[in-house]
C-alpha atoms as a PDB file:
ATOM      1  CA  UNK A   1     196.273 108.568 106.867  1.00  0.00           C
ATOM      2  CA  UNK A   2     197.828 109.736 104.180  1.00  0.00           C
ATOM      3  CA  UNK A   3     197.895 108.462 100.106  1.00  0.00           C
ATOM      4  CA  UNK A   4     200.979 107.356  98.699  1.00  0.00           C
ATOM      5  CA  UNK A   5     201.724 109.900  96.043  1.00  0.00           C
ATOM      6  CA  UNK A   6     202.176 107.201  93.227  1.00  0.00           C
ATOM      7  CA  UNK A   7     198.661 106.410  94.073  1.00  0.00           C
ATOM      8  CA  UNK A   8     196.633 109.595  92.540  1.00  0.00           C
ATOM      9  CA  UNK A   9     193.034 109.505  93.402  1.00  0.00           C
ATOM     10  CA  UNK A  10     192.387 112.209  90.459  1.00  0.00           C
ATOM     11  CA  UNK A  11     194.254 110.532  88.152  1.00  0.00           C
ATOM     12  CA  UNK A  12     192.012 107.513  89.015  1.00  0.00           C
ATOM     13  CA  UNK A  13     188.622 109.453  88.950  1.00  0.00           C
ATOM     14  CA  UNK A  14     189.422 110.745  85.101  1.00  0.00           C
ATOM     15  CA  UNK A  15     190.669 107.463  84.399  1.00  0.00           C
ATOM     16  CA  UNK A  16     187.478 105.157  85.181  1.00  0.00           C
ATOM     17  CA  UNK A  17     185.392 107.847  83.361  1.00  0.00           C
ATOM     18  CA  UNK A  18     187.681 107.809  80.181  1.00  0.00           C
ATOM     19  CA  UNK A  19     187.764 103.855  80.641  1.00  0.00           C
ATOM     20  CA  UNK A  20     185.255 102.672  77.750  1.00  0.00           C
ATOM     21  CA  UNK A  21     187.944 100.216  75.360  1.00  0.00           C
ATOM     22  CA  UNK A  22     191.075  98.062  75.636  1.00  0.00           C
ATOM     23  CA  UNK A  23     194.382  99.213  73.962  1.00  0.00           C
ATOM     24  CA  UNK A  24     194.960  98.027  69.835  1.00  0.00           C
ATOM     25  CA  UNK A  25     196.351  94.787  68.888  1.00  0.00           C
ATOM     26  CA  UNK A  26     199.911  93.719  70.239  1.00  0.00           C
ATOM     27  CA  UNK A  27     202.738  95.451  68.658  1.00  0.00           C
ATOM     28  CA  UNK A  28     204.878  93.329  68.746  1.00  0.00           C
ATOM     29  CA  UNK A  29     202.748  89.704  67.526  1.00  0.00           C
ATOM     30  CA  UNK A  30     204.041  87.689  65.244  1.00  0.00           C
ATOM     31  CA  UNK A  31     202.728  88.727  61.542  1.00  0.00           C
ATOM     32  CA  UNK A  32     201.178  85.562  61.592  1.00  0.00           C
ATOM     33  CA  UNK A  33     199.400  85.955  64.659  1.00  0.00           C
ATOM     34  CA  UNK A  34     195.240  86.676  64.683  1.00  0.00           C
ATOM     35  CA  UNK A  35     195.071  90.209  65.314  1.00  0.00           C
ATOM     36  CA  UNK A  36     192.620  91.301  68.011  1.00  0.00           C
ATOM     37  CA  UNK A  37     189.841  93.554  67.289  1.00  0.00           C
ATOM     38  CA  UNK A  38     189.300  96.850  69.794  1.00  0.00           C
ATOM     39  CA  UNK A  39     186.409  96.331  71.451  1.00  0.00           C
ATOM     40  CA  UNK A  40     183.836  99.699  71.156  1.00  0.00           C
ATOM     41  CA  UNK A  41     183.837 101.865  74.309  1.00  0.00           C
ATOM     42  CA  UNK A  42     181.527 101.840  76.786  1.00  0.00           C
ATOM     43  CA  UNK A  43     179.494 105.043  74.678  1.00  0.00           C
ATOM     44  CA  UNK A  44     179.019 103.163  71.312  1.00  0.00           C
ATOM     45  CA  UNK A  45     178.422  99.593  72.942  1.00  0.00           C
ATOM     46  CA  UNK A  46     175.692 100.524  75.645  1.00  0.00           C
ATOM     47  CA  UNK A  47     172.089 100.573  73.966  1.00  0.00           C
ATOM     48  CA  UNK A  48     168.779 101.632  74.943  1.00  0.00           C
ATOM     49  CA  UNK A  49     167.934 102.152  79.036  1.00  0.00           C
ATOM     50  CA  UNK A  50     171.780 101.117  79.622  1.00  0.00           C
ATOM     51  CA  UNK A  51     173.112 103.501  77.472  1.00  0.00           C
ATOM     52  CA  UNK A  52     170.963 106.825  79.050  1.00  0.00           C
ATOM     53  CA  UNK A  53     171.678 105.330  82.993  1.00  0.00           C
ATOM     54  CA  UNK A  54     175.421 105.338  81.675  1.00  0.00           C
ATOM     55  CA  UNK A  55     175.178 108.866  80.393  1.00  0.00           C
ATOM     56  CA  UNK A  56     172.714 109.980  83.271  1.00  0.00           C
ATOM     57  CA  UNK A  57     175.505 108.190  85.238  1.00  0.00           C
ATOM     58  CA  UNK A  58     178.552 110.310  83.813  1.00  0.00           C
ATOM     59  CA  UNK A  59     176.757 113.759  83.943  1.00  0.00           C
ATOM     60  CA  UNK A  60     175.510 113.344  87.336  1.00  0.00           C
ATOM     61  CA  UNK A  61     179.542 112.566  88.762  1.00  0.00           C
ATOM     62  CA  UNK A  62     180.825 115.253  86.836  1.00  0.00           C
ATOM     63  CA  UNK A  63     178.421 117.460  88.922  1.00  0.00           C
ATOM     64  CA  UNK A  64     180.016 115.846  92.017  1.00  0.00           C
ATOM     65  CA  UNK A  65     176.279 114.026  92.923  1.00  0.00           C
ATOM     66  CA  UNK A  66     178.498 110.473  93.142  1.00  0.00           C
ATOM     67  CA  UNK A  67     175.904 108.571  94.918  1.00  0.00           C
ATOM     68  CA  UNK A  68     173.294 109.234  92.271  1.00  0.00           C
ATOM     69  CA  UNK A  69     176.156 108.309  89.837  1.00  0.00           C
ATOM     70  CA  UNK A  70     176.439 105.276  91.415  1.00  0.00           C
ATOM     71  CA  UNK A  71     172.658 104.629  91.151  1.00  0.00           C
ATOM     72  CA  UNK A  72     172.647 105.214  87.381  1.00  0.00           C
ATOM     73  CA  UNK A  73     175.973 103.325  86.983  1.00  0.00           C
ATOM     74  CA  UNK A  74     174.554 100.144  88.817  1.00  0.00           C
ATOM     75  CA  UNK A  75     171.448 100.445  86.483  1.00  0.00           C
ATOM     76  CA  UNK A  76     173.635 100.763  83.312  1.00  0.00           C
ATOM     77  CA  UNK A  77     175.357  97.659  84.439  1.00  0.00           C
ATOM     78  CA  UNK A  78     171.802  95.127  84.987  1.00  0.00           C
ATOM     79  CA  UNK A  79     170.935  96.176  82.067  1.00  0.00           C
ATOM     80  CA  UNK A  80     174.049  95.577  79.823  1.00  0.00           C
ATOM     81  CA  UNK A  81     176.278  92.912  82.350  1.00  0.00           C
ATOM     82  CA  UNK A  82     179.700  95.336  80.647  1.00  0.00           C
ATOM     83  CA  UNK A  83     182.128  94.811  84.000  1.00  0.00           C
ATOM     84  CA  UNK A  84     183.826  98.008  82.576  1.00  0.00           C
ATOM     85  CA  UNK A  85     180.770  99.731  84.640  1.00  0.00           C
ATOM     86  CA  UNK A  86     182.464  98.295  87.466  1.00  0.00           C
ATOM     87  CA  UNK A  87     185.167 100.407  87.516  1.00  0.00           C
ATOM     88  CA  UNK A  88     182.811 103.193  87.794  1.00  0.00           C
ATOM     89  CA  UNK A  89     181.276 101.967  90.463  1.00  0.00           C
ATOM     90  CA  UNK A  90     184.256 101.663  92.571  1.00  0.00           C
ATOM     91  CA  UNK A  91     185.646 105.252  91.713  1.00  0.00           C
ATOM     92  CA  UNK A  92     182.173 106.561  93.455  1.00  0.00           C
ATOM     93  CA  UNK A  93     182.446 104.963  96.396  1.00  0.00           C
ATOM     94  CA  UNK A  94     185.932 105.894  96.666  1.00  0.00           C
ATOM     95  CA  UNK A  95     184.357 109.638  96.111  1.00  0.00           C
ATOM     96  CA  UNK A  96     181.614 108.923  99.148  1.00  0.00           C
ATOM     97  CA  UNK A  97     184.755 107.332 101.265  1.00  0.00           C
ATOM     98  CA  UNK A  98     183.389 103.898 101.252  1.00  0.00           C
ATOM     99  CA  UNK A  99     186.344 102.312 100.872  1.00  0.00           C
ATOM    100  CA  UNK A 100     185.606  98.759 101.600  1.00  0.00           C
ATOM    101  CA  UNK A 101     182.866  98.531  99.089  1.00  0.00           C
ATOM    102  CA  UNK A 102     185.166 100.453  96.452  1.00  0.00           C
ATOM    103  CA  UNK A 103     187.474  97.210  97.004  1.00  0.00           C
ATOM    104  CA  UNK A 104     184.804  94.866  96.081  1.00  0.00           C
ATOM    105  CA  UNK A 105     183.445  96.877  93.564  1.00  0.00           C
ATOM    106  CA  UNK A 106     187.350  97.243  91.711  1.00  0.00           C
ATOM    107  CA  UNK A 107     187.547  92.543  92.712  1.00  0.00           C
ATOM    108  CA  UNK A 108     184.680  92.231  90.653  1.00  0.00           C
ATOM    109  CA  UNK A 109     186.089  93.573  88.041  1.00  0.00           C
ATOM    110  CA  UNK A 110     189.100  91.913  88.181  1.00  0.00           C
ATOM    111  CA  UNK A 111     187.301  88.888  88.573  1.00  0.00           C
ATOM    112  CA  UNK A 112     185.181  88.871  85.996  1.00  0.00           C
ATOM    113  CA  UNK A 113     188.134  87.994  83.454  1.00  0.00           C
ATOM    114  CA  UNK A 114     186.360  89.924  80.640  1.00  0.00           C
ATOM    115  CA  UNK A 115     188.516  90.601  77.298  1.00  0.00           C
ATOM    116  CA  UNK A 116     187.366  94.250  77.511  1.00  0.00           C
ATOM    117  CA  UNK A 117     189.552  94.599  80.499  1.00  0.00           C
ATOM    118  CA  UNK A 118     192.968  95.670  79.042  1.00  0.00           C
ATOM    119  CA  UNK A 119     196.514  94.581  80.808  1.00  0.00           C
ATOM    120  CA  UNK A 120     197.114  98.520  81.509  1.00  0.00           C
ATOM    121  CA  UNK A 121     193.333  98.891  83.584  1.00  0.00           C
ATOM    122  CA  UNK A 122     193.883  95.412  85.485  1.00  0.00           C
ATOM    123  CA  UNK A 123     197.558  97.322  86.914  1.00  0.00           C
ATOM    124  CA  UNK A 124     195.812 100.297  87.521  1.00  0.00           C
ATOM    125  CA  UNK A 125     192.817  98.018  89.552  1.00  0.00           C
ATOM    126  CA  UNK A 126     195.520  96.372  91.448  1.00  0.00           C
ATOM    127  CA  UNK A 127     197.227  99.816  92.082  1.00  0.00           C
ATOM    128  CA  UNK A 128     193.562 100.829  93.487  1.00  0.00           C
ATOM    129  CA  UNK A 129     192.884  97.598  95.794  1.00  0.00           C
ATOM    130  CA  UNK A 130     196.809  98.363  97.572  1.00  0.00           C
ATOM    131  CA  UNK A 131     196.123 101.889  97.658  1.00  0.00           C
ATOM    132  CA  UNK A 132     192.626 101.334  99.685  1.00  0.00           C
ATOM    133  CA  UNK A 133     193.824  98.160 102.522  1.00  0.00           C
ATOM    134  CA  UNK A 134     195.552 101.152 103.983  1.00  0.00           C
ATOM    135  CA  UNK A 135     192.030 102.907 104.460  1.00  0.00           C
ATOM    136  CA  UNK A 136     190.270  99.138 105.224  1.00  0.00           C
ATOM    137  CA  UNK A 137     190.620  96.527 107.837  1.00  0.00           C
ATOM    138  CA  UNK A 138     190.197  92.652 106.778  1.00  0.00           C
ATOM    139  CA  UNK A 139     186.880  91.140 108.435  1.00  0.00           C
ATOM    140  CA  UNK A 140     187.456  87.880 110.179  1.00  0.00           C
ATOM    141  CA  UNK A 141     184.151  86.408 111.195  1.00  0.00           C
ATOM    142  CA  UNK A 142     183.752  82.759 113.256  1.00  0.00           C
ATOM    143  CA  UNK A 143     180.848  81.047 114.380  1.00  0.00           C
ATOM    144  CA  UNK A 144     180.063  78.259 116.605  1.00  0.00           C
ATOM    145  CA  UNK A 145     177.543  77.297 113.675  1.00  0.00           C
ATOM    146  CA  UNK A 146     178.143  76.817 109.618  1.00  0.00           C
ATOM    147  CA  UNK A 147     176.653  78.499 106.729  1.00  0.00           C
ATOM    148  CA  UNK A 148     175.926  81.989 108.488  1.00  0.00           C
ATOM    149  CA  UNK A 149     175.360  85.368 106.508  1.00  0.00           C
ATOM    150  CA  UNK A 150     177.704  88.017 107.801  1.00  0.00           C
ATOM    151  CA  UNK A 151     175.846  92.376 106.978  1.00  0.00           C
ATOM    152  CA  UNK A 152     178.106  95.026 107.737  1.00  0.00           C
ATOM    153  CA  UNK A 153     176.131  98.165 108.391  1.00  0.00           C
ATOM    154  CA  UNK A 154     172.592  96.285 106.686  1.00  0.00           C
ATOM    155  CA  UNK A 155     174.368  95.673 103.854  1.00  0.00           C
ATOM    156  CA  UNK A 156     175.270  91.829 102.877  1.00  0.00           C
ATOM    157  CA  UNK A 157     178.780  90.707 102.760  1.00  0.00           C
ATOM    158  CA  UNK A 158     178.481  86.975 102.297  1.00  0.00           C
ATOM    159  CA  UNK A 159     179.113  83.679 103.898  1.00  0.00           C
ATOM    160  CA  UNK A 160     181.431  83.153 106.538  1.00  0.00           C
ATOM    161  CA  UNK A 161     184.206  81.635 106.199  1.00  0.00           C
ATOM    162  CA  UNK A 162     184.709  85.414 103.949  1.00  0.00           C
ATOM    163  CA  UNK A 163     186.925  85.913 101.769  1.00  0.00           C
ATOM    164  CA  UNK A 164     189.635  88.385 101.476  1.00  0.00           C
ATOM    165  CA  UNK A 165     187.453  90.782  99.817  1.00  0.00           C
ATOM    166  CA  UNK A 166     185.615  90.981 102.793  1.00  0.00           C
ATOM    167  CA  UNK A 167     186.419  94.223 104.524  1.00  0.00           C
ATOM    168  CA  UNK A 168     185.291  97.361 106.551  1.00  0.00           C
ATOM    169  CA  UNK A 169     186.273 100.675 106.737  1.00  0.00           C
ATOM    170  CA  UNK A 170     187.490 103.047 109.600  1.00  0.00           C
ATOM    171  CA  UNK A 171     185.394 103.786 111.626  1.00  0.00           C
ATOM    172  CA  UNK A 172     182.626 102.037 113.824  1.00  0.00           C
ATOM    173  CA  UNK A 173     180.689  99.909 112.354  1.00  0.00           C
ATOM    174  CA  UNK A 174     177.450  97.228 113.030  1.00  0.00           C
ATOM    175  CA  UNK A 175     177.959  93.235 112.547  1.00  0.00           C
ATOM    176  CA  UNK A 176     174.715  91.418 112.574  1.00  0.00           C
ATOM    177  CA  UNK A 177     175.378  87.591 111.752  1.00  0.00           C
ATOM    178  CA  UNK A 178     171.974  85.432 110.754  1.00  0.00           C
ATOM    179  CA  UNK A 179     171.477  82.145 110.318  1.00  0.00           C
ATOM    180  CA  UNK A 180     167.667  80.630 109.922  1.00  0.00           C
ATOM    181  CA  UNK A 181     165.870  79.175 112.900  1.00  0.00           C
ATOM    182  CA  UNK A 182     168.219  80.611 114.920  1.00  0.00           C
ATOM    183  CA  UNK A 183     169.283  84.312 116.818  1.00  0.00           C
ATOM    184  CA  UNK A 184     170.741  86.969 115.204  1.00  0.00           C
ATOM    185  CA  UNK A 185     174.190  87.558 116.842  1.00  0.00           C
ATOM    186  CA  UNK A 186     175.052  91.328 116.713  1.00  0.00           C
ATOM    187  CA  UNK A 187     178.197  93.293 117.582  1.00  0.00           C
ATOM    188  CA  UNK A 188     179.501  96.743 117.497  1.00  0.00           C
ATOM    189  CA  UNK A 189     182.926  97.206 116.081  1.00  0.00           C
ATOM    190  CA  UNK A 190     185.303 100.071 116.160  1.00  0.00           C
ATOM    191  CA  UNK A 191     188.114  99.963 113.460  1.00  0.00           C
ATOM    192  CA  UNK A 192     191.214 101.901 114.256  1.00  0.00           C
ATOM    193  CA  UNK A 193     193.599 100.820 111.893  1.00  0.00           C
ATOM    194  CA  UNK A 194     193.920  98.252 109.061  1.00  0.00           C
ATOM    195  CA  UNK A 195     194.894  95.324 111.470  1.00  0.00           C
ATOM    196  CA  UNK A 196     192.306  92.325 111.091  1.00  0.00           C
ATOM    197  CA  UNK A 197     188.776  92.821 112.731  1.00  0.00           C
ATOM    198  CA  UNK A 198     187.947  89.836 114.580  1.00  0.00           C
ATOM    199  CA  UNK A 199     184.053  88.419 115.283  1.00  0.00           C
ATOM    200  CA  UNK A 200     183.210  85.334 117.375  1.00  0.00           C
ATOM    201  CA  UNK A 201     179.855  85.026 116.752  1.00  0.00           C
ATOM    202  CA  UNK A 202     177.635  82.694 119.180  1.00  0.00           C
ATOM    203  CA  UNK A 203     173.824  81.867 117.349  1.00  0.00           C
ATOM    204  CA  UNK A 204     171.421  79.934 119.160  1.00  0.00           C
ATOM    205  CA  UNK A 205     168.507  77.744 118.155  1.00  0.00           C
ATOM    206  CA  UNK A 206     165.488  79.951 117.847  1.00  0.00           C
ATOM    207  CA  UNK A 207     162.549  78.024 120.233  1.00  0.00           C
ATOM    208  CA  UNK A 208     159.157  78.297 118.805  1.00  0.00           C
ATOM    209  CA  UNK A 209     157.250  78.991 121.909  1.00  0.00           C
ATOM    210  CA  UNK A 210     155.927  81.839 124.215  1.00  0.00           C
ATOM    211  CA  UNK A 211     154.375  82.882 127.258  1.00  0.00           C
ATOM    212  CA  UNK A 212     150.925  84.552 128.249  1.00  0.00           C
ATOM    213  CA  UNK A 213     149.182  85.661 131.163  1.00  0.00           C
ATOM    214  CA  UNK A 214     145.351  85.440 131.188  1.00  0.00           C
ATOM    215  CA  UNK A 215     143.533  87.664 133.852  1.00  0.00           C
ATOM    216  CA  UNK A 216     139.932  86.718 134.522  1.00  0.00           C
ATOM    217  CA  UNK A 217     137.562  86.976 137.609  1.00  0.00           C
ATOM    218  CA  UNK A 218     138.416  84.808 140.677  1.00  0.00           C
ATOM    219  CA  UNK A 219     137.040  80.983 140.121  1.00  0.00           C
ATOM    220  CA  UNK A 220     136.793  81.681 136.434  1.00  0.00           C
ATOM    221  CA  UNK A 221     138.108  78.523 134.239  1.00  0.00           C
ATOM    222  CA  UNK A 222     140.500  79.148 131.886  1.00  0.00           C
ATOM    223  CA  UNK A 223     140.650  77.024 129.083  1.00  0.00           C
ATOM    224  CA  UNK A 224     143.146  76.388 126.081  1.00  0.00           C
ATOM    225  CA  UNK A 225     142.540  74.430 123.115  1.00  0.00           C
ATOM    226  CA  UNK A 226     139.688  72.591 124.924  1.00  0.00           C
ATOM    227  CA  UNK A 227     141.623  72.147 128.368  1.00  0.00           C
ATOM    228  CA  UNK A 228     141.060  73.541 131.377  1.00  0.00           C
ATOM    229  CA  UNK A 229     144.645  75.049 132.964  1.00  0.00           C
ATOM    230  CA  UNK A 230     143.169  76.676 135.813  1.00  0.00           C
ATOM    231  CA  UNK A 231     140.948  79.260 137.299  1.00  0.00           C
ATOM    232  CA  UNK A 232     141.127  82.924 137.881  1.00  0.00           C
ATOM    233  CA  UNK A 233     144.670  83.935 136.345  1.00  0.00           C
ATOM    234  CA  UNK A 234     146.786  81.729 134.346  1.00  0.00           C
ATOM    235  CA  UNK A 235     150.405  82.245 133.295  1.00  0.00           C
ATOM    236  CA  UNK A 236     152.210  79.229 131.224  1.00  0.00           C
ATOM    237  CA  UNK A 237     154.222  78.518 128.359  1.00  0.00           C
ATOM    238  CA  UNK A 238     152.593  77.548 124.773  1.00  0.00           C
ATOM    239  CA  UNK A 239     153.756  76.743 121.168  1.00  0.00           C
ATOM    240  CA  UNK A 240     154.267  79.513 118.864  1.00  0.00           C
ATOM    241  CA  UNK A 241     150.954  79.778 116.403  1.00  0.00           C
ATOM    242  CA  UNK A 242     147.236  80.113 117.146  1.00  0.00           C
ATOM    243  CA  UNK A 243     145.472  79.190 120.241  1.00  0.00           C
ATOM    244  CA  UNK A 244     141.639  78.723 121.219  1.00  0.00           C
ATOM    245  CA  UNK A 245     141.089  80.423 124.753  1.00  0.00           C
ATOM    246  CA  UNK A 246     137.971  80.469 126.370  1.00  0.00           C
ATOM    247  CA  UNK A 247     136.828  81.582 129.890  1.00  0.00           C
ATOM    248  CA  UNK A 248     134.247  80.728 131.863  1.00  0.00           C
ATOM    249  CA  UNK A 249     132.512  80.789 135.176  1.00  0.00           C
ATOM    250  CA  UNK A 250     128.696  80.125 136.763  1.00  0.00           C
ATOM    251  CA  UNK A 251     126.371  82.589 136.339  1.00  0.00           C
ATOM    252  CA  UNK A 252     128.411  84.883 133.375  1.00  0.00           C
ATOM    253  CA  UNK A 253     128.250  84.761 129.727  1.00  0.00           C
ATOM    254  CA  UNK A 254     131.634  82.419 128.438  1.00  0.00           C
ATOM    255  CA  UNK A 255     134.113  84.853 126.152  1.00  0.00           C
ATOM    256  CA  UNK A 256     136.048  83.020 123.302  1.00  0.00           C
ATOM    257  CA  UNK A 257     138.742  84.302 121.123  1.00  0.00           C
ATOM    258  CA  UNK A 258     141.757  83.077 118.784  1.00  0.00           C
ATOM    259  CA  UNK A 259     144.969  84.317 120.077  1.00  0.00           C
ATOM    260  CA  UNK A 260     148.089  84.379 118.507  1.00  0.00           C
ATOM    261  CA  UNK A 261     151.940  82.976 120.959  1.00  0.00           C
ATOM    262  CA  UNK A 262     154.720  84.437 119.087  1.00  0.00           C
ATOM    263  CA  UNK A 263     158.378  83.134 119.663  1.00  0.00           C
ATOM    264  CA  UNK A 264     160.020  84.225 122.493  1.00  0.00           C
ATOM    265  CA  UNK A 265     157.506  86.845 123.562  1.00  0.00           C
ATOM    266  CA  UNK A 266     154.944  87.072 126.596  1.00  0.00           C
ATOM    267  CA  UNK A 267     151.731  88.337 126.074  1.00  0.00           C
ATOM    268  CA  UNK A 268     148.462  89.304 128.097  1.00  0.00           C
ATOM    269  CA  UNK A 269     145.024  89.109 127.847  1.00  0.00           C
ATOM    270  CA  UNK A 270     142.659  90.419 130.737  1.00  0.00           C
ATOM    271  CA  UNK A 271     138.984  89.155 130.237  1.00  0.00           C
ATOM    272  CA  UNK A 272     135.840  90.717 131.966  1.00  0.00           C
ATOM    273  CA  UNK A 273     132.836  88.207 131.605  1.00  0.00           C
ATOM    274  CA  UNK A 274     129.208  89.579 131.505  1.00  0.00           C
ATOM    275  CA  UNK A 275     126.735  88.191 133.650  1.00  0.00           C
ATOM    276  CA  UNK A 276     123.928  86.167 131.946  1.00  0.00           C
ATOM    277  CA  UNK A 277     120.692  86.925 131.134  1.00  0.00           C
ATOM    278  CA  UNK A 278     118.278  87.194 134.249  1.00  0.00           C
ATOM    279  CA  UNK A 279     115.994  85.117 132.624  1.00  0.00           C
ATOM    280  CA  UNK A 280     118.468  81.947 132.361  1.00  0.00           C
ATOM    281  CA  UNK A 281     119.419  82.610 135.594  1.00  0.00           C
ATOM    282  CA  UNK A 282     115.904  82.069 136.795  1.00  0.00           C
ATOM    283  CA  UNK A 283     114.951  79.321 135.011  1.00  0.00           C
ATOM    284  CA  UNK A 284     118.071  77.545 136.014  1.00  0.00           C
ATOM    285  CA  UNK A 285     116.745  78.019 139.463  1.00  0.00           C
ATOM    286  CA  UNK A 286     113.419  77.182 138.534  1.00  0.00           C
ATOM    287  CA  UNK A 287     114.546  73.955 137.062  1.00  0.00           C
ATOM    288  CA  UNK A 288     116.700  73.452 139.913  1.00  0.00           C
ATOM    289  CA  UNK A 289     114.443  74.196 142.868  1.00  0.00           C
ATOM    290  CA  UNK A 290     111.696  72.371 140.839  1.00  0.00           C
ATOM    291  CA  UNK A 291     113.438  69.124 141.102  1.00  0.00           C
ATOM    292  CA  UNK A 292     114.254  69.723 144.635  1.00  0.00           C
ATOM    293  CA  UNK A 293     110.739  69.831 145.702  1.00  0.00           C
ATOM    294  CA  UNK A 294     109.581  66.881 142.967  1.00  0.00           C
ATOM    295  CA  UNK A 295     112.678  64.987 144.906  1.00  0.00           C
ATOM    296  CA  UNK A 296     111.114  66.173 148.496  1.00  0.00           C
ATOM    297  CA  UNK A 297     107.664  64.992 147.095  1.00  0.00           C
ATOM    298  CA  UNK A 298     108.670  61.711 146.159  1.00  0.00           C
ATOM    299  CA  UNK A 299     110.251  61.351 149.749  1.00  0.00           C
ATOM    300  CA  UNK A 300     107.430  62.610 151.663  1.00  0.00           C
ATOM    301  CA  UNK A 301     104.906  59.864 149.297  1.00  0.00           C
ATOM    302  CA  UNK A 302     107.023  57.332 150.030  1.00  0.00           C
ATOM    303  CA  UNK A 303     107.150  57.666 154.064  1.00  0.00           C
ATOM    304  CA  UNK A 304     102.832  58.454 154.186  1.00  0.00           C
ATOM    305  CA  UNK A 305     101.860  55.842 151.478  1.00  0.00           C
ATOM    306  CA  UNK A 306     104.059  52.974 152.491  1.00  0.00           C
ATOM    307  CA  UNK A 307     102.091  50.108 154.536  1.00  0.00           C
ATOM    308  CA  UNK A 308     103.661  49.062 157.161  1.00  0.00           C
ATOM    309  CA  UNK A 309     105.977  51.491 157.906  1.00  0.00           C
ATOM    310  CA  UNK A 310     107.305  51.806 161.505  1.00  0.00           C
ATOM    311  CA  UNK A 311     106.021  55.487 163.087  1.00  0.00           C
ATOM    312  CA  UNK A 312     110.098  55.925 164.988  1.00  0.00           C
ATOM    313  CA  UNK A 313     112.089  56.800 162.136  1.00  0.00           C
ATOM    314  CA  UNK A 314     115.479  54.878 161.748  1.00  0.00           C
ATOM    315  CA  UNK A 315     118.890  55.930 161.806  1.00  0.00           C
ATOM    316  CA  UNK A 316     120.401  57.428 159.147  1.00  0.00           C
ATOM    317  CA  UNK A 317     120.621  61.031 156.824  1.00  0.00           C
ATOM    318  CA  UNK A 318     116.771  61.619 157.783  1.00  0.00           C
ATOM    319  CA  UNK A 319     117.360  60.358 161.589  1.00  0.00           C
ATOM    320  CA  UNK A 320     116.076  63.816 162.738  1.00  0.00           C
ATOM    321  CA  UNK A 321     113.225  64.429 160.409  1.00  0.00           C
ATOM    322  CA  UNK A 322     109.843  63.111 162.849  1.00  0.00           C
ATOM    323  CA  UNK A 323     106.733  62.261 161.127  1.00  0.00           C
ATOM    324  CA  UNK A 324     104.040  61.571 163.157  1.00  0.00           C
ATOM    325  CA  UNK A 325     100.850  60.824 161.220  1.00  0.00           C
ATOM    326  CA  UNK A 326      98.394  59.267 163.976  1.00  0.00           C
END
């Protein structure tokens, strides 16, 4: 696409670098009238670290290096807050062909309503702004929730509902739209021309839980946070945040850990248990098969020492035990 010819981009590039003062007093004021002061350019008003990124700044674009110009111009400008630096700005994006950010760069300025701004550099920024909507294409961006953040390419836009200011250049370009505690929405655009650039963006409410899958060996219990949710392998859904798991099973060593359910995600864990010592093992039995034959002891006293007792044994669990003691 061509520029109009009344529009001259060189014109414009030695004109922000030459930009440092407004014009004298009106000519034509009344006699009477306070006179206005010229303010000091840009050179004899910046001081200190704002005064070298500004020079840094004006070297650096007349070697063509406009990105680092831009760098040294944006650090000239939090240092000092001059919105003259603005109009810098904008003339090196122009130089990179970022268009769209050249136009926000050159509303700033305008916006900022400073008295440093002269009536002849406000035509010339409005003259800059028509000149680049032919290069840009006005983003339109809905959602089906409020108080979203609109990027373009990573780099932050604002809040929808935008503004007019808010637009993108030829080309293809990435949408992400964010809201917290909920998805980002994200969209590929390709801009063809500078007809509006529609979004419908559709967020939904982020849900603060995950899955896992625990492995262990067949008839192992598999507790969480104290509860038992079954044996072997396990597979549910839990609350995002920390979790106690432990796993267990007769005759292996029990394996506890902290994990971690993340939103949205599924994770695993496979657990191998270790048998137990040999020597718990065997005195389990021992204790076990100890009070098995204590029990069988008891039993046995109790049928030879009664009196009385009747030598055919009754019916019942013991019906085919036969003690004859004659």
């Amino acid at each position: 696409m061509r520029v109009p010819s009344t529009f001259r981009l060189r014109g414009l590039c030695a004109l922000a670098l030459s930009l440092t003062a407004a014009p004298p007093a009106f000519a034509d004021a009344p006699e009477e009238a306070p006179v206005r002061a010229e303010p000091r350019s840009l050179a004899e008003s910046l001081e200190g670290d704002a005064k070298r990124e500004y020079e840094l700044a004006r070297l650096l674009y007349d070697n063509g290096d406009y990105a680092g110009a831009l760098r040294r111009f944006e650090n000239a400008r939090q240092g000092a807050r001059d919105p003259r630096l603005l109009w810098n700005e904008a003339l090196c994006h122009k130089a990179l062909h970022h268009y769209a950010r050249a136009s926000r760069a050159m509303r700033a300025y305008l916006a900022s309503g400073s008295p440093l701004i002269s009536p002849a550099a406000a035509s010339s920024a409005q003259s800059f702004l028509l000149a680049a909507e032919r290069l840009t294409a006005h983003l339109v961006v809905s959602a089906n929730v409020g108080s979203v953040r609109v990027y373009v390419d990573g780099e932050d836009i604002g809040e929808s509902p935008l503004g007019s200011d808010a637009r993108v250049d030829l080309g293809t370009h990435q949408i992400v739209v964010t809201k917290p505690d909920f998805t980002d929405y994200e969209q590929t655009v390709s801009v063809e021309s500078s007809a509006d650039v529609r979004v419908a963006a559709v967020l939904r409410p982020v849900v603060h839980e995950g899955r896992i899958v625990v492995r262990a060996r067949d008839g192992a219990a598999v507790a969480i946070d104290g509860v038992v949710r079954g044996y072997g392998t396990w597979e549910g859904v839990l609350p995002s945040g920390a979790h106690a798991l432990r796993i267990s099973a007769p005759g292996f060593r029990a394996q506890a850990q902290s994990i971690v359910v993340a939103d949205a995600q599924t994770r695993g864990f496979d657990v191998t248990l270790s048998p137990a010592p040999r020597s718990a093992v065997t005195t389990w039995l021992w204790v076990a098969g100890g009070a098995a034959l204590a029990a069988g002891a008891a039993t046995a006293g109790y049928f030879i020492f009664r009196p009385g007792e009747p030598r055919k044994p009754t019916d019942g669990t013991i019906a085919t035990v036969r003690l004859d003691l004659r």
